[in-house]
C-alpha atoms as a PDB file:
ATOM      1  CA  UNK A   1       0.000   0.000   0.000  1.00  0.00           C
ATOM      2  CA  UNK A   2       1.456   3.360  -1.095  1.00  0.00           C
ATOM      3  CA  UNK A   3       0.538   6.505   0.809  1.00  0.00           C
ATOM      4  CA  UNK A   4       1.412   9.648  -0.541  1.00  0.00           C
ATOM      5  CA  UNK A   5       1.330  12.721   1.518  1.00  0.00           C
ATOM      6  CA  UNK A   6      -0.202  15.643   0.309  1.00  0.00           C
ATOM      7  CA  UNK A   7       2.353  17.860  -1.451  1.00  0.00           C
ATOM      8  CA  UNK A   8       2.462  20.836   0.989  1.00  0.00           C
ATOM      9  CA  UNK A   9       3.807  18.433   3.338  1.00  0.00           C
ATOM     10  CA  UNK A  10       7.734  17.659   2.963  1.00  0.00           C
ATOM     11  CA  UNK A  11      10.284  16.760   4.526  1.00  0.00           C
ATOM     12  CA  UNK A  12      11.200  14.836   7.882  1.00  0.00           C
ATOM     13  CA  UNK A  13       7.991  15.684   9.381  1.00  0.00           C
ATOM     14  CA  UNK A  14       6.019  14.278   6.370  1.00  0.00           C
ATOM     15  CA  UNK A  15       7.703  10.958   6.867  1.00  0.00           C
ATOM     16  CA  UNK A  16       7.377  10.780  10.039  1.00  0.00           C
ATOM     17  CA  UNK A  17       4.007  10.477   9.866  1.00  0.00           C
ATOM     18  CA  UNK A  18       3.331   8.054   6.886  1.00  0.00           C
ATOM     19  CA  UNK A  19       5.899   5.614   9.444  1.00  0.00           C
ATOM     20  CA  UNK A  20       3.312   6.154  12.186  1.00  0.00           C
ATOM     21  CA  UNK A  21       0.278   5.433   9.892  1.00  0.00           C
ATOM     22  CA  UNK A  22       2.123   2.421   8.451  1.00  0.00           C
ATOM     23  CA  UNK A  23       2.657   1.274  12.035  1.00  0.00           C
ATOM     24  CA  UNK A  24      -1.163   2.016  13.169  1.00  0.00           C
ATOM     25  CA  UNK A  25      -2.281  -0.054  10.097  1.00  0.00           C
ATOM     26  CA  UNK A  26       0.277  -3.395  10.657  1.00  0.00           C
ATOM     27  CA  UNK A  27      -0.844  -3.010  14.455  1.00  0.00           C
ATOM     28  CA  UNK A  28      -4.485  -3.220  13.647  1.00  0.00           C
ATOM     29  CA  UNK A  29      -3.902  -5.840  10.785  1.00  0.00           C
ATOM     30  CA  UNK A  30      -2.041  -8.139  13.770  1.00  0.00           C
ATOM     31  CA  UNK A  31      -5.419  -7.459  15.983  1.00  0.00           C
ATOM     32  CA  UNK A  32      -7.929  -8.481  12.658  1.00  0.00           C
ATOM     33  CA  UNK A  33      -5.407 -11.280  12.324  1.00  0.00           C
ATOM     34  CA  UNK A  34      -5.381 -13.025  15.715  1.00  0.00           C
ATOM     35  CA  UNK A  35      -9.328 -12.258  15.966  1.00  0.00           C
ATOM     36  CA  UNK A  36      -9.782 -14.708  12.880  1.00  0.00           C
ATOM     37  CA  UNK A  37      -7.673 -17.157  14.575  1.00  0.00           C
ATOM     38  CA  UNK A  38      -9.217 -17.352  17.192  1.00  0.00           C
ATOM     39  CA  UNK A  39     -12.688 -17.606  15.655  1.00  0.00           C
ATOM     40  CA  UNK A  40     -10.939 -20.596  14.017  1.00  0.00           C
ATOM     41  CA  UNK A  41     -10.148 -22.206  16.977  1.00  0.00           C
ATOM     42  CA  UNK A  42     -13.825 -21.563  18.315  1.00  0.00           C
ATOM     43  CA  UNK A  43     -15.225 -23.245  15.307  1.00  0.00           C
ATOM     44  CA  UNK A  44     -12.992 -26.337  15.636  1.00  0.00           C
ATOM     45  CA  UNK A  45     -13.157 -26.596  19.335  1.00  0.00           C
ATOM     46  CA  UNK A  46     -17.174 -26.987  18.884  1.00  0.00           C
ATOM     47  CA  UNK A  47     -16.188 -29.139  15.990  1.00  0.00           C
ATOM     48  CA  UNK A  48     -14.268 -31.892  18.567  1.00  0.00           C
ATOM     49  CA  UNK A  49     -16.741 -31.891  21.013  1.00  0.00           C
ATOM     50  CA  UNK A  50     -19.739 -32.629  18.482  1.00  0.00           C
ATOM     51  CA  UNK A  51     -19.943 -36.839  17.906  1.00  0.00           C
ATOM     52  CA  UNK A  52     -18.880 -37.684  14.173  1.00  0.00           C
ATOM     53  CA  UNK A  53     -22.463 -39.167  14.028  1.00  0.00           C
ATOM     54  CA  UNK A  54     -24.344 -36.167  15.175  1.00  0.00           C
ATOM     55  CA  UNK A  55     -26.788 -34.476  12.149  1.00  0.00           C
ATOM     56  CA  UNK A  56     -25.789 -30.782  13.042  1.00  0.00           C
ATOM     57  CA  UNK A  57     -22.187 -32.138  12.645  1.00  0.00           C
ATOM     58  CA  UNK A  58     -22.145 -31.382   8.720  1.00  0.00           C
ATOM     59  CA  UNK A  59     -22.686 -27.526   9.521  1.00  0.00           C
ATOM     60  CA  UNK A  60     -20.374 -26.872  11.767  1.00  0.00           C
ATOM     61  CA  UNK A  61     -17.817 -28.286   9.455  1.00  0.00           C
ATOM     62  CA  UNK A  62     -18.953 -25.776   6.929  1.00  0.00           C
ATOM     63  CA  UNK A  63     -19.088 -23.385   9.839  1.00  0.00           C
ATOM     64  CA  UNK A  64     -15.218 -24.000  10.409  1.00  0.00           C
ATOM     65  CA  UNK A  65     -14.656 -24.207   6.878  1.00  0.00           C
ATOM     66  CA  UNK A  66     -15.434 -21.034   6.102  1.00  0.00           C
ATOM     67  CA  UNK A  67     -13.864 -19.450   9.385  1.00  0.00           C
ATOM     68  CA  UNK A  68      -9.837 -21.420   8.028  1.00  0.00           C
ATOM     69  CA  UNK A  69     -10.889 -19.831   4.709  1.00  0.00           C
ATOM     70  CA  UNK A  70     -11.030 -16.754   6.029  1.00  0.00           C
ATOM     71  CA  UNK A  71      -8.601 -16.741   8.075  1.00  0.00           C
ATOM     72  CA  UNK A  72      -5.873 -18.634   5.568  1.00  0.00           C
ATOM     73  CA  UNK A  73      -6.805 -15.279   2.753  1.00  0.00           C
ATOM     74  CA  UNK A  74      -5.866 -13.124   5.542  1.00  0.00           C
ATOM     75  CA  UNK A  75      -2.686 -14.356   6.220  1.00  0.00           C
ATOM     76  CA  UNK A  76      -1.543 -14.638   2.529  1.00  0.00           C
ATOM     77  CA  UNK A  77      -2.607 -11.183   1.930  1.00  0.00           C
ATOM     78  CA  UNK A  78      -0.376 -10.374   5.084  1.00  0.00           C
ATOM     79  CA  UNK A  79       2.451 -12.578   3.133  1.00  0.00           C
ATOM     80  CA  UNK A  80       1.907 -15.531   5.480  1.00  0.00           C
ATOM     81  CA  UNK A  81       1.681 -18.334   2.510  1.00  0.00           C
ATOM     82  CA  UNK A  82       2.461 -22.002   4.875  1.00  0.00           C
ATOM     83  CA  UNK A  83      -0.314 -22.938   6.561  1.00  0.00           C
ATOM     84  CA  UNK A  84       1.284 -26.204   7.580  1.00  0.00           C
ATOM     85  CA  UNK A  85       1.740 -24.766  11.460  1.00  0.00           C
ATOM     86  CA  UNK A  86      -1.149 -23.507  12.028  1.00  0.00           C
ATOM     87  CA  UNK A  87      -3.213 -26.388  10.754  1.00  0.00           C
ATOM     88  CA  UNK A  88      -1.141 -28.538  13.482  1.00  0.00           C
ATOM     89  CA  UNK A  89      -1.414 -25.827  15.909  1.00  0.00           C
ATOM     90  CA  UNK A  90      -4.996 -25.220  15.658  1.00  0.00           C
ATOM     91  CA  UNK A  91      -5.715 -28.939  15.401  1.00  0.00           C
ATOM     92  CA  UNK A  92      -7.778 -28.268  11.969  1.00  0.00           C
ATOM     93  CA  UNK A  93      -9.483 -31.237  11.146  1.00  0.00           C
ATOM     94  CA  UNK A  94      -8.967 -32.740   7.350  1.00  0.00           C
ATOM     95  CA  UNK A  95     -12.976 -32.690   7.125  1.00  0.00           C
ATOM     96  CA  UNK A  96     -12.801 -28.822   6.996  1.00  0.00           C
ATOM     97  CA  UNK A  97      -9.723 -28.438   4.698  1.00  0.00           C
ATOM     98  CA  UNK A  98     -10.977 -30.610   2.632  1.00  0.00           C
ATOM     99  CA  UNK A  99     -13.868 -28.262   2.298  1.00  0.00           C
ATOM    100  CA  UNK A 100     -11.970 -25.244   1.909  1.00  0.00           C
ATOM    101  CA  UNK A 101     -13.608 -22.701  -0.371  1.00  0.00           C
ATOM    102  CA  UNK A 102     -16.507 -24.736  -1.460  1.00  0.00           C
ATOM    103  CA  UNK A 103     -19.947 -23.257  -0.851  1.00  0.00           C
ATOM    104  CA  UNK A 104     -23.091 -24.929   0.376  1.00  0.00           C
ATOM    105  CA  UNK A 105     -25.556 -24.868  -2.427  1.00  0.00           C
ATOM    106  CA  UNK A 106     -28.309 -21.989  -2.361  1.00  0.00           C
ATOM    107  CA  UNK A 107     -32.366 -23.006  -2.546  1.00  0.00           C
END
């Protein structure tokens, strides 16, 4: 993202505060970031404790499906690209990857 001061502004002071928006907008990207994550491990953590037989088990796999969606685009965007930790960390079950990105179907 390029920010471009306007053009009465120059000088030291000008970059001194595109560095503090930059800063503002990584610290509020790490907030969005870890709020995802958590949702994901929310949505698998009601995953585990629902029986593999159980009917309302199918939606909350697409439930957590589309919460490690989510959350995978917004760390790629954030130039986070292996997801091989955090699918061990968060205990994300092969159900939901395997689901990844596909959509239930409408009417």
């Amino acid at each position: 993202m390029t920010v471009r001061p306007p053009q009465n502004l120059s000088g030291p002071s000008s970059r001194a505060a595109v560095d503090v928006l930059a800063a503002e907008i990584r610290v509020e990207k790490a907030i969005s970031l870890e709020r995802t994550g958590e949702a994901v491990a929310k949505a698998v953590a009601a995953l585990n404790a629902l029986p593999v037989d159980d009917p309302g088990r199918d939606r909350l796999v697409a439930e957590a499906a589309e919460a490690v969606w989510g959350y995978f685009i917004q760390r790629e965007l954030m130039g986070q690209s292996a997801h091989g930790a955090v699918i061990r960390d968060l205990g994300i079950p092969r159900e939901v990857l395997a689901r990844l990105g596909a959509r239930p179907r409408s009417g």
